[in-house]
C-alpha atoms as a PDB file:
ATOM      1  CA  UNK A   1      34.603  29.620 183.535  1.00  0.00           C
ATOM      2  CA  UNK A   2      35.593  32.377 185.954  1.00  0.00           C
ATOM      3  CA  UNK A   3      31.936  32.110 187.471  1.00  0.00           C
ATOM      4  CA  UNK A   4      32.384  28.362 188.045  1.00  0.00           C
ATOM      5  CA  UNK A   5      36.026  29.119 189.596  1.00  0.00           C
ATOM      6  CA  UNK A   6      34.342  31.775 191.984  1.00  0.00           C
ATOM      7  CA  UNK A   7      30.984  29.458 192.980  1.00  0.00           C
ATOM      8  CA  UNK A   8      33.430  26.089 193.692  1.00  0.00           C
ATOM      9  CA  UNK A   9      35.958  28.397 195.799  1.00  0.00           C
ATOM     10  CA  UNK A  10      33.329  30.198 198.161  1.00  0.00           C
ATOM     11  CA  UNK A  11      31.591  26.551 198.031  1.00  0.00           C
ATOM     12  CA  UNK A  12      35.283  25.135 199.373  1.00  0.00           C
ATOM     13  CA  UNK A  13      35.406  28.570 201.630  1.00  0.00           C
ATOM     14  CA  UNK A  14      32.019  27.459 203.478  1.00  0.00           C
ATOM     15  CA  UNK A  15      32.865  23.686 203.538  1.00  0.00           C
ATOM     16  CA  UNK A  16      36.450  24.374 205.267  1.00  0.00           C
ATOM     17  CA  UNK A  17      34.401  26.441 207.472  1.00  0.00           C
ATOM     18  CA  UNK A  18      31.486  23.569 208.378  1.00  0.00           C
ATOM     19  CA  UNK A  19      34.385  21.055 209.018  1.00  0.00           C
ATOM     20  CA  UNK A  20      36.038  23.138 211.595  1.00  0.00           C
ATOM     21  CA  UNK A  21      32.841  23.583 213.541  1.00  0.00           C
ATOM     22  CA  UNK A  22      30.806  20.681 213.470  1.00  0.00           C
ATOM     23  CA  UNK A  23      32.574  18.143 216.121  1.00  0.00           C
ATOM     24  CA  UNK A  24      32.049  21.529 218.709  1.00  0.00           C
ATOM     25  CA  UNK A  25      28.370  21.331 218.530  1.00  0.00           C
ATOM     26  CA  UNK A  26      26.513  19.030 220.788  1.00  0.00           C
ATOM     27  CA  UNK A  27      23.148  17.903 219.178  1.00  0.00           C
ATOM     28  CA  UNK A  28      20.567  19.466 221.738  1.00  0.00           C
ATOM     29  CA  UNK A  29      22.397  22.747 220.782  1.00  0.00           C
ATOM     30  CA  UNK A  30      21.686  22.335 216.847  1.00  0.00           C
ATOM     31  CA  UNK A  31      17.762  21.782 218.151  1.00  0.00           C
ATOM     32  CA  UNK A  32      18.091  24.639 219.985  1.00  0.00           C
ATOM     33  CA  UNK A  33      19.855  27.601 217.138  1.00  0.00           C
ATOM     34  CA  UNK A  34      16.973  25.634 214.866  1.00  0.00           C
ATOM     35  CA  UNK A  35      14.213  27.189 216.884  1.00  0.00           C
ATOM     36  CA  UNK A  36      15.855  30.249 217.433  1.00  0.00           C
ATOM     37  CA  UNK A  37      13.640  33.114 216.886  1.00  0.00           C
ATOM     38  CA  UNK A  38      16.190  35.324 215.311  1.00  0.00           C
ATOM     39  CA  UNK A  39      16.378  32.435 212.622  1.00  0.00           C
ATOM     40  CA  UNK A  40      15.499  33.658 209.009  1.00  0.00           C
ATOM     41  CA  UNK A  41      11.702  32.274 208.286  1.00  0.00           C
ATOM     42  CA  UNK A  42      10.504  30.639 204.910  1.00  0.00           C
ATOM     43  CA  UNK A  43       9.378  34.436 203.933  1.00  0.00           C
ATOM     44  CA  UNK A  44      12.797  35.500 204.119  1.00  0.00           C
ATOM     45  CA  UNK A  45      14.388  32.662 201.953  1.00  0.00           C
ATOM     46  CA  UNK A  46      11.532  33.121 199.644  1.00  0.00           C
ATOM     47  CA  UNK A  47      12.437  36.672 199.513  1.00  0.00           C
ATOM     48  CA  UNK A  48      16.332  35.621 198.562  1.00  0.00           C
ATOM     49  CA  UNK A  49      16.365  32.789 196.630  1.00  0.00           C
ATOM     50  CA  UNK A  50      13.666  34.273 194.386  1.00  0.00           C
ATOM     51  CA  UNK A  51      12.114  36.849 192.304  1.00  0.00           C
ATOM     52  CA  UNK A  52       8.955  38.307 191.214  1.00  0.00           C
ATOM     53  CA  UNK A  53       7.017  35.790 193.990  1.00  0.00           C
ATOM     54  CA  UNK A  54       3.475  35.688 193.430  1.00  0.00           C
ATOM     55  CA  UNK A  55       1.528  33.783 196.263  1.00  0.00           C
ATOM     56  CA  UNK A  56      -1.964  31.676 196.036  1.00  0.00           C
ATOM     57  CA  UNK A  57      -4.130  30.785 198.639  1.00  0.00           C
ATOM     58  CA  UNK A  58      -6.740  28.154 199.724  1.00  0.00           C
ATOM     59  CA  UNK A  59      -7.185  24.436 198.778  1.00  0.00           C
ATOM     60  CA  UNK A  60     -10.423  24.878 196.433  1.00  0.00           C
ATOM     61  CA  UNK A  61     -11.808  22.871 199.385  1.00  0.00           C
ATOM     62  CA  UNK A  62     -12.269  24.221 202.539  1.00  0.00           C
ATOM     63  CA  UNK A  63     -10.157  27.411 202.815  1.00  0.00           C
ATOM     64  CA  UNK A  64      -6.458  29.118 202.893  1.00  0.00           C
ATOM     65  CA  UNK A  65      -4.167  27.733 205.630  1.00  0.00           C
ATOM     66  CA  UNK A  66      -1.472  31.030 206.921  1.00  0.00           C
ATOM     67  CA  UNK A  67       1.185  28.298 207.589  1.00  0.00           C
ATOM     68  CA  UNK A  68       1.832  27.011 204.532  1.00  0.00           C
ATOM     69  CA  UNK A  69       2.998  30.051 201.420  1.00  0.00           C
ATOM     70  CA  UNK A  70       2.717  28.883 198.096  1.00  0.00           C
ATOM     71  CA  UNK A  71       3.327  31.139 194.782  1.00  0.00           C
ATOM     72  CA  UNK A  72       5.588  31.002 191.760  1.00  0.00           C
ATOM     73  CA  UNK A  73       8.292  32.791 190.999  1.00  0.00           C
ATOM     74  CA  UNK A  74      12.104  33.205 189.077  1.00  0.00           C
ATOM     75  CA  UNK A  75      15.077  31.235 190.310  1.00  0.00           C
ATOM     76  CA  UNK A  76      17.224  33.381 188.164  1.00  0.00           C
ATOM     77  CA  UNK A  77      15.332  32.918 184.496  1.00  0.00           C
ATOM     78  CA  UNK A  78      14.130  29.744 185.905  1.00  0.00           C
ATOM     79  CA  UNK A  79      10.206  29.846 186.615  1.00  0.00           C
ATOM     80  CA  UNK A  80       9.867  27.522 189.682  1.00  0.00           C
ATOM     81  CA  UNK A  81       7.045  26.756 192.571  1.00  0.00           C
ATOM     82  CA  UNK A  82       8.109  27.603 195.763  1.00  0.00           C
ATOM     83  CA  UNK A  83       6.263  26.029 198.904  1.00  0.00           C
ATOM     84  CA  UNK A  84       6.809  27.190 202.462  1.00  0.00           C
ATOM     85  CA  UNK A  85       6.044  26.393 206.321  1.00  0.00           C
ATOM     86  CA  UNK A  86       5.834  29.480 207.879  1.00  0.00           C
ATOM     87  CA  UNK A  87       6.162  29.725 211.596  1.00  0.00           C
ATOM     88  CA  UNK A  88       6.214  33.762 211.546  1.00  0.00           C
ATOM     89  CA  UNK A  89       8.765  36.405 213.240  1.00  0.00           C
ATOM     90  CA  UNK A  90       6.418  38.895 215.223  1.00  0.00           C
ATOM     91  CA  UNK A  91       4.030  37.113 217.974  1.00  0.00           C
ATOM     92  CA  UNK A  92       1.027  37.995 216.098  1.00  0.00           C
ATOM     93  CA  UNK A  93       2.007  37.015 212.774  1.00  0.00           C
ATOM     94  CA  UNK A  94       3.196  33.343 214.336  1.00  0.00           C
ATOM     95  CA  UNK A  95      -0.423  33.342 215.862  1.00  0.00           C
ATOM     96  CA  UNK A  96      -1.971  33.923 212.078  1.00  0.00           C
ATOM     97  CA  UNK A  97       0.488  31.125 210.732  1.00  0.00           C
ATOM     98  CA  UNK A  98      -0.275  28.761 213.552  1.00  0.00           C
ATOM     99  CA  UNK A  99       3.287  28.748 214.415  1.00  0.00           C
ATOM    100  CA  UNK A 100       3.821  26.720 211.518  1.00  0.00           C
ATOM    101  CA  UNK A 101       1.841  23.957 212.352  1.00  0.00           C
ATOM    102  CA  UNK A 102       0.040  23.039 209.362  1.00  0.00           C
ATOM    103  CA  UNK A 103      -3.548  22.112 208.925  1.00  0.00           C
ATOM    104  CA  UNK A 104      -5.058  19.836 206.558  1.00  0.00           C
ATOM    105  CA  UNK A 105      -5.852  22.464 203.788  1.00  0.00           C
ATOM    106  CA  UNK A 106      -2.254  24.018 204.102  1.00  0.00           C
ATOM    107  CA  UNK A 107      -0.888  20.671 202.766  1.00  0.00           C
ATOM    108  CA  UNK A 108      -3.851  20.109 200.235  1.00  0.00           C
ATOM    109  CA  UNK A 109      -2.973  23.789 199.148  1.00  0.00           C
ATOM    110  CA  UNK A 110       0.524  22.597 198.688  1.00  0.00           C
ATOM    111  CA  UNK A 111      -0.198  19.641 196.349  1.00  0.00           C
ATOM    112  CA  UNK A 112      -2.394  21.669 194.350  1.00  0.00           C
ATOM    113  CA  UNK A 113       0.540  23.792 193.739  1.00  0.00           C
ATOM    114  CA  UNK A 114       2.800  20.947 192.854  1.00  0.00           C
ATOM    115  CA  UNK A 115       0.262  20.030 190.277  1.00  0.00           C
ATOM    116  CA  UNK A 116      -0.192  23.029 188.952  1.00  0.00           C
ATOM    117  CA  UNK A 117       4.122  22.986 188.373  1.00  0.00           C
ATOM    118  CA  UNK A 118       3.921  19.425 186.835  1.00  0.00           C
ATOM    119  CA  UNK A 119       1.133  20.687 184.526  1.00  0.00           C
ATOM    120  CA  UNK A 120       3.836  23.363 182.905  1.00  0.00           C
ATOM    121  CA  UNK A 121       6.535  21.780 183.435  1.00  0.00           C
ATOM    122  CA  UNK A 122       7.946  24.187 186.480  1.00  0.00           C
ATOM    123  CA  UNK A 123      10.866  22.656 189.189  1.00  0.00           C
ATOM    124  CA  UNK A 124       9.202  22.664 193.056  1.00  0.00           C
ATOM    125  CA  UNK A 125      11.388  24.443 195.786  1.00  0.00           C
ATOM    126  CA  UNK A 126       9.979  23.118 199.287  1.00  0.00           C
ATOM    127  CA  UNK A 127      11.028  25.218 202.361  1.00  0.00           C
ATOM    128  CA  UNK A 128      10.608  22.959 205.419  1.00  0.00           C
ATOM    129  CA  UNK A 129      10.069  24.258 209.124  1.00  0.00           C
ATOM    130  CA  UNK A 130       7.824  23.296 211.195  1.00  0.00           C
ATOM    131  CA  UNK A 131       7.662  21.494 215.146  1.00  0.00           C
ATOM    132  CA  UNK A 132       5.226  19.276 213.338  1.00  0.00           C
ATOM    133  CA  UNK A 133       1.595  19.453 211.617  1.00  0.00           C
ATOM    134  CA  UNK A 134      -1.250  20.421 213.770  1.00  0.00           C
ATOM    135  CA  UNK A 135      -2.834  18.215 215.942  1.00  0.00           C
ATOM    136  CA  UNK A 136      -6.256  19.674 217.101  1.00  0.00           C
ATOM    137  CA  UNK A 137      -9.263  17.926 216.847  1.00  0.00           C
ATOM    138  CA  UNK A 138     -10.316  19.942 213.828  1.00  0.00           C
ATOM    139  CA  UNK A 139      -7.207  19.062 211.952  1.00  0.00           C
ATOM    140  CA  UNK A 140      -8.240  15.253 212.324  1.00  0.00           C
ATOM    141  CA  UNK A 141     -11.979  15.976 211.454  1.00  0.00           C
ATOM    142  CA  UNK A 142     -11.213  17.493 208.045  1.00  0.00           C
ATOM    143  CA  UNK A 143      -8.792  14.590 207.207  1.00  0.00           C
ATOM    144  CA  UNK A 144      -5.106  15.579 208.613  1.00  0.00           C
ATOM    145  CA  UNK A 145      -3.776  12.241 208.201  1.00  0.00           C
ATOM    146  CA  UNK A 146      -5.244  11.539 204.898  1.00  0.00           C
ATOM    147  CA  UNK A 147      -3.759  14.758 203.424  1.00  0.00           C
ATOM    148  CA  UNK A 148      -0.525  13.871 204.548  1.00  0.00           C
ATOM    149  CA  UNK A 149      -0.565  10.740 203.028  1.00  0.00           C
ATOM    150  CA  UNK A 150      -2.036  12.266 199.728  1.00  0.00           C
ATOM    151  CA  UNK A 151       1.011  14.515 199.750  1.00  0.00           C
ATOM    152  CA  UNK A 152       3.818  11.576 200.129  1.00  0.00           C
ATOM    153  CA  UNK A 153       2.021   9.324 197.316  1.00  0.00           C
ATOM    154  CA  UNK A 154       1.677  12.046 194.795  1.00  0.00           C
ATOM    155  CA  UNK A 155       4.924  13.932 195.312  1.00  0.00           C
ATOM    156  CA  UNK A 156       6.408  10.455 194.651  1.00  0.00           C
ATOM    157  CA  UNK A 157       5.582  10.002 191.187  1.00  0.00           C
ATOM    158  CA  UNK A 158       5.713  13.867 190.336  1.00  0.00           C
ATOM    159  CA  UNK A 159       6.451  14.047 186.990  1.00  0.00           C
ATOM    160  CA  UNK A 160       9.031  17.390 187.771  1.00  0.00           C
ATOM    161  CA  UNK A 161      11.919  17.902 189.513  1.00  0.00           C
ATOM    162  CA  UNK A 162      11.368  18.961 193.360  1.00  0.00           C
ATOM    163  CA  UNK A 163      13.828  19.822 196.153  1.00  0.00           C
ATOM    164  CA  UNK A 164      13.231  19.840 199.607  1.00  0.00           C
ATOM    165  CA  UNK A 165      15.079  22.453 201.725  1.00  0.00           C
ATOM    166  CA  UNK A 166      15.094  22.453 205.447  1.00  0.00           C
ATOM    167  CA  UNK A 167      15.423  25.439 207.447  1.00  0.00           C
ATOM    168  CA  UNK A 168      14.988  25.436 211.035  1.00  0.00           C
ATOM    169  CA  UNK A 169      13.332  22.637 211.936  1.00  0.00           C
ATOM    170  CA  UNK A 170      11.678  19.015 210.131  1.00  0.00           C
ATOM    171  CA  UNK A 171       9.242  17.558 212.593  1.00  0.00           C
ATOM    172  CA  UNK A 172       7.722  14.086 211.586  1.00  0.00           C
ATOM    173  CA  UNK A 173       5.103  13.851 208.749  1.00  0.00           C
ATOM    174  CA  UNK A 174       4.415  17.645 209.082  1.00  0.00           C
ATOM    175  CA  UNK A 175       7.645  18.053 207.573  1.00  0.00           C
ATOM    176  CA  UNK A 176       8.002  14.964 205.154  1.00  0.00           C
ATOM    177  CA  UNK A 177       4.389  16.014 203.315  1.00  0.00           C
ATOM    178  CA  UNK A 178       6.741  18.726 201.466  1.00  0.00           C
ATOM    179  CA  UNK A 179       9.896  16.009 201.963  1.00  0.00           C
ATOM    180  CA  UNK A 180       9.399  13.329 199.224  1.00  0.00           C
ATOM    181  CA  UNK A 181      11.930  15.278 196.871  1.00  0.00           C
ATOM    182  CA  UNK A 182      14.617  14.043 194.062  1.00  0.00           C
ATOM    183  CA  UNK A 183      16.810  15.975 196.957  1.00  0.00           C
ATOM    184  CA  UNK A 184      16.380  16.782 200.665  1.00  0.00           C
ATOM    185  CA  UNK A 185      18.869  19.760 201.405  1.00  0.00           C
ATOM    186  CA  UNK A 186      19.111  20.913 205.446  1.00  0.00           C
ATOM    187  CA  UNK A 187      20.803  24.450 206.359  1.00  0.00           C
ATOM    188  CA  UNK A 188      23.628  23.622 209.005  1.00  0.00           C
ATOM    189  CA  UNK A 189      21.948  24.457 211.672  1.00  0.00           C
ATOM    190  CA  UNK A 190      18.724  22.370 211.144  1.00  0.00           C
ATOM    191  CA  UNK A 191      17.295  19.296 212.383  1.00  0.00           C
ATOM    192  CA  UNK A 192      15.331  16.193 211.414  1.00  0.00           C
ATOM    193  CA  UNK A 193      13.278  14.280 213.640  1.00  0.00           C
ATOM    194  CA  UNK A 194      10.137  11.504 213.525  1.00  0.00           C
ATOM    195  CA  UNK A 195       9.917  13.114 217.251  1.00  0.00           C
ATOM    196  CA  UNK A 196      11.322  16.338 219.156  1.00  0.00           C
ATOM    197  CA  UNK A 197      13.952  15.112 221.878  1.00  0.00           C
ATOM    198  CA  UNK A 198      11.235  16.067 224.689  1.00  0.00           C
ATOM    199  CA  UNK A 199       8.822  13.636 223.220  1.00  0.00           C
ATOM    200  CA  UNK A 200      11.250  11.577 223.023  1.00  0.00           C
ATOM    201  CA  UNK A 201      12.974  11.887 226.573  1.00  0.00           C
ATOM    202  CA  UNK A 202       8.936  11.747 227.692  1.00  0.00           C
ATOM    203  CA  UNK A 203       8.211   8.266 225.999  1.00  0.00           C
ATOM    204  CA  UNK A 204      11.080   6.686 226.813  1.00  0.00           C
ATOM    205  CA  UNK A 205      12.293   7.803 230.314  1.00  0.00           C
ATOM    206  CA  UNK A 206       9.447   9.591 231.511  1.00  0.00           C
ATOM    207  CA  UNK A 207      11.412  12.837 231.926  1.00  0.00           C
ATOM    208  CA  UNK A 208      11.282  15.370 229.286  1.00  0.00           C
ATOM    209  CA  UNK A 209      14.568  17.076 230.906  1.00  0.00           C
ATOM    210  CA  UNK A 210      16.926  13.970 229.263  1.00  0.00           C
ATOM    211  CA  UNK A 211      16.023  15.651 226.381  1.00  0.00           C
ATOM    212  CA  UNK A 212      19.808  16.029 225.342  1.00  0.00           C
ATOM    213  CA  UNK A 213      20.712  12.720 226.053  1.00  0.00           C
ATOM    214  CA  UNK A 214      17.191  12.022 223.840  1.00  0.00           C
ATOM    215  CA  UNK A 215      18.741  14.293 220.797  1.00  0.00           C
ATOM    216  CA  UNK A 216      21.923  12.144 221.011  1.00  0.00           C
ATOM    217  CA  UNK A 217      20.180   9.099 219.458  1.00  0.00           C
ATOM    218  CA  UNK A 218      17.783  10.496 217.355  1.00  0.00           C
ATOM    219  CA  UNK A 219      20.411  11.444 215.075  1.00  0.00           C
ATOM    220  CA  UNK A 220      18.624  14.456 214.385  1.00  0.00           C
ATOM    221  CA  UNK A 221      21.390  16.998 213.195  1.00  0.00           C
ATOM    222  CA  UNK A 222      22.430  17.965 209.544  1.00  0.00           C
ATOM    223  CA  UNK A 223      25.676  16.138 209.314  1.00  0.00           C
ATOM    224  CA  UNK A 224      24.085  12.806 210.904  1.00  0.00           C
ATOM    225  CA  UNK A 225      21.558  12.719 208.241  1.00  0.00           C
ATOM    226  CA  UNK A 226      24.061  13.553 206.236  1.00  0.00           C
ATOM    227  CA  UNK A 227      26.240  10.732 206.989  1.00  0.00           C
ATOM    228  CA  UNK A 228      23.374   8.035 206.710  1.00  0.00           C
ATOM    229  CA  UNK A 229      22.436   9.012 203.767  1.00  0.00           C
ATOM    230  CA  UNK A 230      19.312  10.454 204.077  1.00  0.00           C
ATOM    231  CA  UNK A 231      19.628  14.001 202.791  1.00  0.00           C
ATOM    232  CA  UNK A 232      22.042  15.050 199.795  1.00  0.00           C
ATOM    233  CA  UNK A 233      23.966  18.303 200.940  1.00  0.00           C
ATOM    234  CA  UNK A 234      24.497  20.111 204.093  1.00  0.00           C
ATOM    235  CA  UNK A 235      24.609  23.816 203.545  1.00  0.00           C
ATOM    236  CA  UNK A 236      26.905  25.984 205.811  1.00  0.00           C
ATOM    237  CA  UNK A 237      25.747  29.266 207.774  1.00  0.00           C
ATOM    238  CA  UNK A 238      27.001  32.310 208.765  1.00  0.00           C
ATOM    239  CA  UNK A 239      26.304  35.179 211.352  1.00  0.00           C
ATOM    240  CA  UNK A 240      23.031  36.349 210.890  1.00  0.00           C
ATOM    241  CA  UNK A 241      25.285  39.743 208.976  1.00  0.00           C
ATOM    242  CA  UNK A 242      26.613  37.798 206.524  1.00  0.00           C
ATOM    243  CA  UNK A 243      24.151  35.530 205.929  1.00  0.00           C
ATOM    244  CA  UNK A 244      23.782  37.222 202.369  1.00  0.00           C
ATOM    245  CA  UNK A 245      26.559  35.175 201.484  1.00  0.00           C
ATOM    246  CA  UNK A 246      24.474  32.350 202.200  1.00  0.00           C
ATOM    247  CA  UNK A 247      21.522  33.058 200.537  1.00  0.00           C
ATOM    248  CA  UNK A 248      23.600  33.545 197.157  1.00  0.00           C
ATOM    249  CA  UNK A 249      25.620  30.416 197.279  1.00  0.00           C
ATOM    250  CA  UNK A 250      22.295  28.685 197.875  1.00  0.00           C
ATOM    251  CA  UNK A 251      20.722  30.420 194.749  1.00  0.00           C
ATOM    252  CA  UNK A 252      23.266  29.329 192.682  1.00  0.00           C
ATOM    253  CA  UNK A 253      23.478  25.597 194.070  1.00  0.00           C
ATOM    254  CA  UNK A 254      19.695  25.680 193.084  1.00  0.00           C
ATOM    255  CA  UNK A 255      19.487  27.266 189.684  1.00  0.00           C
ATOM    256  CA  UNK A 256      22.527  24.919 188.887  1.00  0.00           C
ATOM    257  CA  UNK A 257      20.726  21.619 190.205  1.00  0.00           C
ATOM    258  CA  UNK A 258      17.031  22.127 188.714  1.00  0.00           C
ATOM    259  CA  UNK A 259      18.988  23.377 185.374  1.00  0.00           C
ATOM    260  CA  UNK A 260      20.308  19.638 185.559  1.00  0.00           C
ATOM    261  CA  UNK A 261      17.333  17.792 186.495  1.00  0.00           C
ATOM    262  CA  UNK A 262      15.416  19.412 183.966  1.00  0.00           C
ATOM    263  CA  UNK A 263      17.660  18.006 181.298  1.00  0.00           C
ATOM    264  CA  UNK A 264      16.726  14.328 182.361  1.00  0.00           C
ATOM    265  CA  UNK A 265      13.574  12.458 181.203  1.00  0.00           C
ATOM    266  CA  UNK A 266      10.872  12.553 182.999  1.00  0.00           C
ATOM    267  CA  UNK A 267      10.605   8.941 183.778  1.00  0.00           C
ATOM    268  CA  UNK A 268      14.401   8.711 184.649  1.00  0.00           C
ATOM    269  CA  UNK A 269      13.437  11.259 187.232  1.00  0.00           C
ATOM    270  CA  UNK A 270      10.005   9.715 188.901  1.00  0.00           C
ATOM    271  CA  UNK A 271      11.882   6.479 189.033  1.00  0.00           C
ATOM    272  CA  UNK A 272      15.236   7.639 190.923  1.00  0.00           C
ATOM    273  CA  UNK A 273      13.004   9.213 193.546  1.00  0.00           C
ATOM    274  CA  UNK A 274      11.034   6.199 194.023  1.00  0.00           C
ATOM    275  CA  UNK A 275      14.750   4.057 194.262  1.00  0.00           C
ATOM    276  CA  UNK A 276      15.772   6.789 196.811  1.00  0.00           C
ATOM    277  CA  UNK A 277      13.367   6.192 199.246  1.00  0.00           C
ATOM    278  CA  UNK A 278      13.138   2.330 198.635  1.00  0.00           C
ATOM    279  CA  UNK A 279      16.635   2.262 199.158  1.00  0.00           C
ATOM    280  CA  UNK A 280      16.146   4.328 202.632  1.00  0.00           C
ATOM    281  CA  UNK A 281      13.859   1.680 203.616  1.00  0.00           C
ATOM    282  CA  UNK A 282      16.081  -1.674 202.743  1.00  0.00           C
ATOM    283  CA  UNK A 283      19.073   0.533 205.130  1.00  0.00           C
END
């Protein structure tokens, strides 16, 4: 009981906190601390949120993809799969991981993962940031688009409980291939977008500098998302020192929530995912 007391007053702490701070922050800015290269990296909220990580690699069809990680590992005594985009800190190791952009065997790597977790019955932690998945012509030739799609149909009717946490930044269907989730969490300072606000700005005015006029509309930041709907909980940062605190509120929120959704039957679960996004579409 004292636990609980502690967990729901640092959760009220970091709340009161978010409130204060959230009408002071244009849009363009949120885009902005989201690409920040000081921001902690899938790695490092693997490295938190879990223990004993063990990673796999490749797709069992063409090869391993560096910007996607994907292992299991403990959420506490909870065994859980744990997929990442991984844009990388150093300049070389965001050259081996493609800056996150994801190729077509990164996300086939993924579903083979999630799979694997239905198979024995393991929760799915998704840890989403990426610009967008890659684009280059050998992408498309190995089936980019078709992998994506394979990702979105099966994680629909996944017969185990996934979240979706976003990080830094959620660009298009890069980011919704690991997205289709019983709940979409984003970090406060994250963002959400079919489109980056200099696409955007480019499309529509033919000037990628309106770009913060662009970010307005897109309704792009964590508490606008929020607001319609479309993700379940906004969780509150801190300065990069304290951002401890952060990790271990998060930990608990996610032990707590995959402790509840394993509790449900199965079919209970596949279906209220399916109503989510149905009910995202009829908005």
């Amino acid at each position: 009981m004292a636990a609980n007391l502690s967990f729901n007053a640092s959760l009220n702490t970091v709340r009161e906190s978010y409130e204060s701070m959230k009408e002071k922050v244009q849009p363009y800015a949120r885009v902005l601390a989201a690409r920040a290269k000081n921001r902690p990296t899938s790695q490092s909220f693997i490295a938190n949120l879990t223990d004993d990580f063990l990673e796999f690699h490749g797709d069992r069809r063409f090869g391993d993809d560096g910007a996607i990680i994907a292992g299991i590992a403990r959420i506490n005594d909870l065994p859980v799969t744990v997929i990442g985009i991984e844009k990388g800190i150093t300049l070389q190791e965001s050259i081996k991981r493609n800056f996150g952009a994801a190729h077509p065997e990164g996300y086939r790597k993924a579903l083979r993962l999630m799979k694997q977790a239905e198979k024995f019955n393991r929760p799915v932690l998704c840890i989403v940031d990426t610009s967008g998945a890659y684009c280059g012509i050998g992408a498309e030739e190995r089936g980019q688009g078709q992998a994506i799609a394979e990702n979105l149909m099966e994680m629909m009717t996944l017969k185990t409980p996934v979240i979706s946490l976003l990080i830094g930044e959620g660009g298009s269907g890069g980011a919704l291939a690991l997205a289709v989730a019983d709940q979409v969490w984003m970090m406060e300072n994250s963002v959400y977008s079919v489109i980056s606000p200099e696409g955007c700005a480019s499309i529509l005015w033919k000037d990628s500098q309106k770009m913060q006029e662009a970010a307005e509309h897109l309704k792009l930041t964590a508490q606008d998302l929020f607001e319609m709907g479309v993700v379940e909980r906004v969780i509150p940062e801190s300065s990069a020192k304290e951002f401890d605190k952060v990790y271990a509120l998060l930990k608990t929120m996610l032990y707590d929530s995959f402790q509840s959704a394993m509790q449900k039957p199965t079919d209970e679960l596949v279906a209220k995912r399916y109503q989510r996004f149905r009910q995202m579409g009829i908005n």
